[in-house]
C-alpha atoms as a PDB file:
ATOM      1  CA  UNK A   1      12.766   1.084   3.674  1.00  0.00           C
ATOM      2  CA  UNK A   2      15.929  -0.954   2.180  1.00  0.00           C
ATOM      3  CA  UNK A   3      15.822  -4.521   2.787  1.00  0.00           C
ATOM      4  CA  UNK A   4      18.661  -6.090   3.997  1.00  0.00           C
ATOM      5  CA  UNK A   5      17.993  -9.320   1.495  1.00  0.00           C
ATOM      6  CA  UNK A   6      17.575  -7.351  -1.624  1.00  0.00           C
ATOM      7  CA  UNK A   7      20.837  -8.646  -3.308  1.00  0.00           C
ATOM      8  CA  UNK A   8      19.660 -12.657  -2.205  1.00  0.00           C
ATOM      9  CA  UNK A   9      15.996 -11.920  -3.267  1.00  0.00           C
ATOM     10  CA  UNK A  10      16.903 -10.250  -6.613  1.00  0.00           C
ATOM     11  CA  UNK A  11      18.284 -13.802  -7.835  1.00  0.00           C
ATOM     12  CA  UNK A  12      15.031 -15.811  -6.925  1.00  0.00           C
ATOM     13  CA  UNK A  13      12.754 -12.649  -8.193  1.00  0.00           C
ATOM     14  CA  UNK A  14      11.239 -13.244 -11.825  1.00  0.00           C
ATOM     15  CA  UNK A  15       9.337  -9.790 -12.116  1.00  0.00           C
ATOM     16  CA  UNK A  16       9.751  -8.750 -15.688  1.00  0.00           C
ATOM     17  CA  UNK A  17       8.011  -5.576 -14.385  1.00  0.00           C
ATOM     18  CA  UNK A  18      10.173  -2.503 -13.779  1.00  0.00           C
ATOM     19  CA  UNK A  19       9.398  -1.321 -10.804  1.00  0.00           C
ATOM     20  CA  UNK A  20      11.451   0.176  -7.255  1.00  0.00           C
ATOM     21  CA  UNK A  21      10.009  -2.700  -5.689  1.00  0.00           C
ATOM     22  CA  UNK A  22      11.690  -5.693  -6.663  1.00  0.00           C
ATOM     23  CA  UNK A  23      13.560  -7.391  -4.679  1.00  0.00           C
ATOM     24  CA  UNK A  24      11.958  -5.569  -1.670  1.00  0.00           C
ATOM     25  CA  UNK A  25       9.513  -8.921  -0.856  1.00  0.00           C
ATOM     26  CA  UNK A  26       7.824  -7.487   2.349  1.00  0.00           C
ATOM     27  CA  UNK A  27       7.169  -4.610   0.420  1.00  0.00           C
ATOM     28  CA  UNK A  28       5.986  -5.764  -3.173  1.00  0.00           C
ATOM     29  CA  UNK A  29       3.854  -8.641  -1.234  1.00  0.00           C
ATOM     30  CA  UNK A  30       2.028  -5.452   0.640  1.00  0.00           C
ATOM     31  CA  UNK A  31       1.919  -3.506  -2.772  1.00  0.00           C
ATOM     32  CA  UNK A  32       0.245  -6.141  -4.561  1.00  0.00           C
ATOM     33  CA  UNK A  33      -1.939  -7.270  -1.374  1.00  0.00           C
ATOM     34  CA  UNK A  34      -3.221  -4.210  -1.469  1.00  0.00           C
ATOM     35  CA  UNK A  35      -4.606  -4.315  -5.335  1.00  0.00           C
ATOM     36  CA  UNK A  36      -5.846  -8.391  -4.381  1.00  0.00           C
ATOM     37  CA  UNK A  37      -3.053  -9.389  -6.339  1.00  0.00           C
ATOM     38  CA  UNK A  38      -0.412 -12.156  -6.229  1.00  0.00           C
ATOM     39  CA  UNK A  39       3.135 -10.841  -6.640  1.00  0.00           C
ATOM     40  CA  UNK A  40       5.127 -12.260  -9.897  1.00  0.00           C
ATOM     41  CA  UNK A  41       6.814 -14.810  -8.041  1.00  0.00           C
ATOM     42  CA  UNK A  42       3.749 -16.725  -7.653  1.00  0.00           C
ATOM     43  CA  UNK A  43       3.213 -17.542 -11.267  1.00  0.00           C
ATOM     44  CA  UNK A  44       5.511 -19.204 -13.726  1.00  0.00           C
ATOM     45  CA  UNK A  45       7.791 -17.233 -15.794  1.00  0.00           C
ATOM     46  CA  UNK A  46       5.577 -17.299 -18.854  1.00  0.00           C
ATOM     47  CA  UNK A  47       2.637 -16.637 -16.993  1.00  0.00           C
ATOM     48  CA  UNK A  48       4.262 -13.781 -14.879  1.00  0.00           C
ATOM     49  CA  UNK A  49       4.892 -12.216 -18.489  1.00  0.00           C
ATOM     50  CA  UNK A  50       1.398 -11.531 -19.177  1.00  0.00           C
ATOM     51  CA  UNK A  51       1.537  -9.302 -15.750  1.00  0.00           C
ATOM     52  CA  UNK A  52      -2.057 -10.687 -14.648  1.00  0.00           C
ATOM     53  CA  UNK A  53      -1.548 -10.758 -10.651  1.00  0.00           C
ATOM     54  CA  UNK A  54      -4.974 -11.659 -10.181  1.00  0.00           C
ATOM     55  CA  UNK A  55      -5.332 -14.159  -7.587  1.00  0.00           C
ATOM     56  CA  UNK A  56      -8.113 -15.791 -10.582  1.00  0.00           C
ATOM     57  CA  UNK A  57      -5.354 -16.161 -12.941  1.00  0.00           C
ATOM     58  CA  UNK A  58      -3.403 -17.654 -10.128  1.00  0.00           C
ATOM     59  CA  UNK A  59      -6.475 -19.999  -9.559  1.00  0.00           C
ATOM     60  CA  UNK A  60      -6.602 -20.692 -12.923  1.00  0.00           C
ATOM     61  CA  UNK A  61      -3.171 -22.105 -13.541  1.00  0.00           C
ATOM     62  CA  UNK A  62      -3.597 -24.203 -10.049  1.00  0.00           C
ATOM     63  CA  UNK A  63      -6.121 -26.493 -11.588  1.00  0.00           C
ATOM     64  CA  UNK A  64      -4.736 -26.761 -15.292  1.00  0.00           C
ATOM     65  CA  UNK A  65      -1.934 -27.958 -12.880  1.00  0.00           C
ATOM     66  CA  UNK A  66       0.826 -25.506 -13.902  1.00  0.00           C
ATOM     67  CA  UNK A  67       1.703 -24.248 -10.294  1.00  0.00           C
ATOM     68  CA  UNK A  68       2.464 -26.938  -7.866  1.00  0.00           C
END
């Protein structure tokens, strides 16, 4: 399905990953739902590099206090 925001979402998207989902949200947040993951735009850029989407990692960077 083409999303009608793809052009808008591409410039807030910081997925390093290559992939035919990005800038697709509804359908990257399902993807990665799916695996009980987080989708790279919940983790800071340096942390999104390591391509961890585990909600733990997520967790993780919550309490050192590096997602807000």
């Amino acid at each position: 399905m083409e999303c009608p925001n793809k052009s808008v979402n591409l410039k807030a998207c910081n997925c390093t990953y290559p992939c035919g989902k990005k800038g697709n949200c509804c359908t990257c947040v399902k993807y990665h739902r799916s695996l009980g993951q987080l989708p790279a735009c919940y983790f800071p850029d340096d942390a999104e590099k390591t391509y961890d989407r585990s909600i733990a990692y997520f967790i993780s960077l919550y309490q050192q206090g590096r997602i807000r």
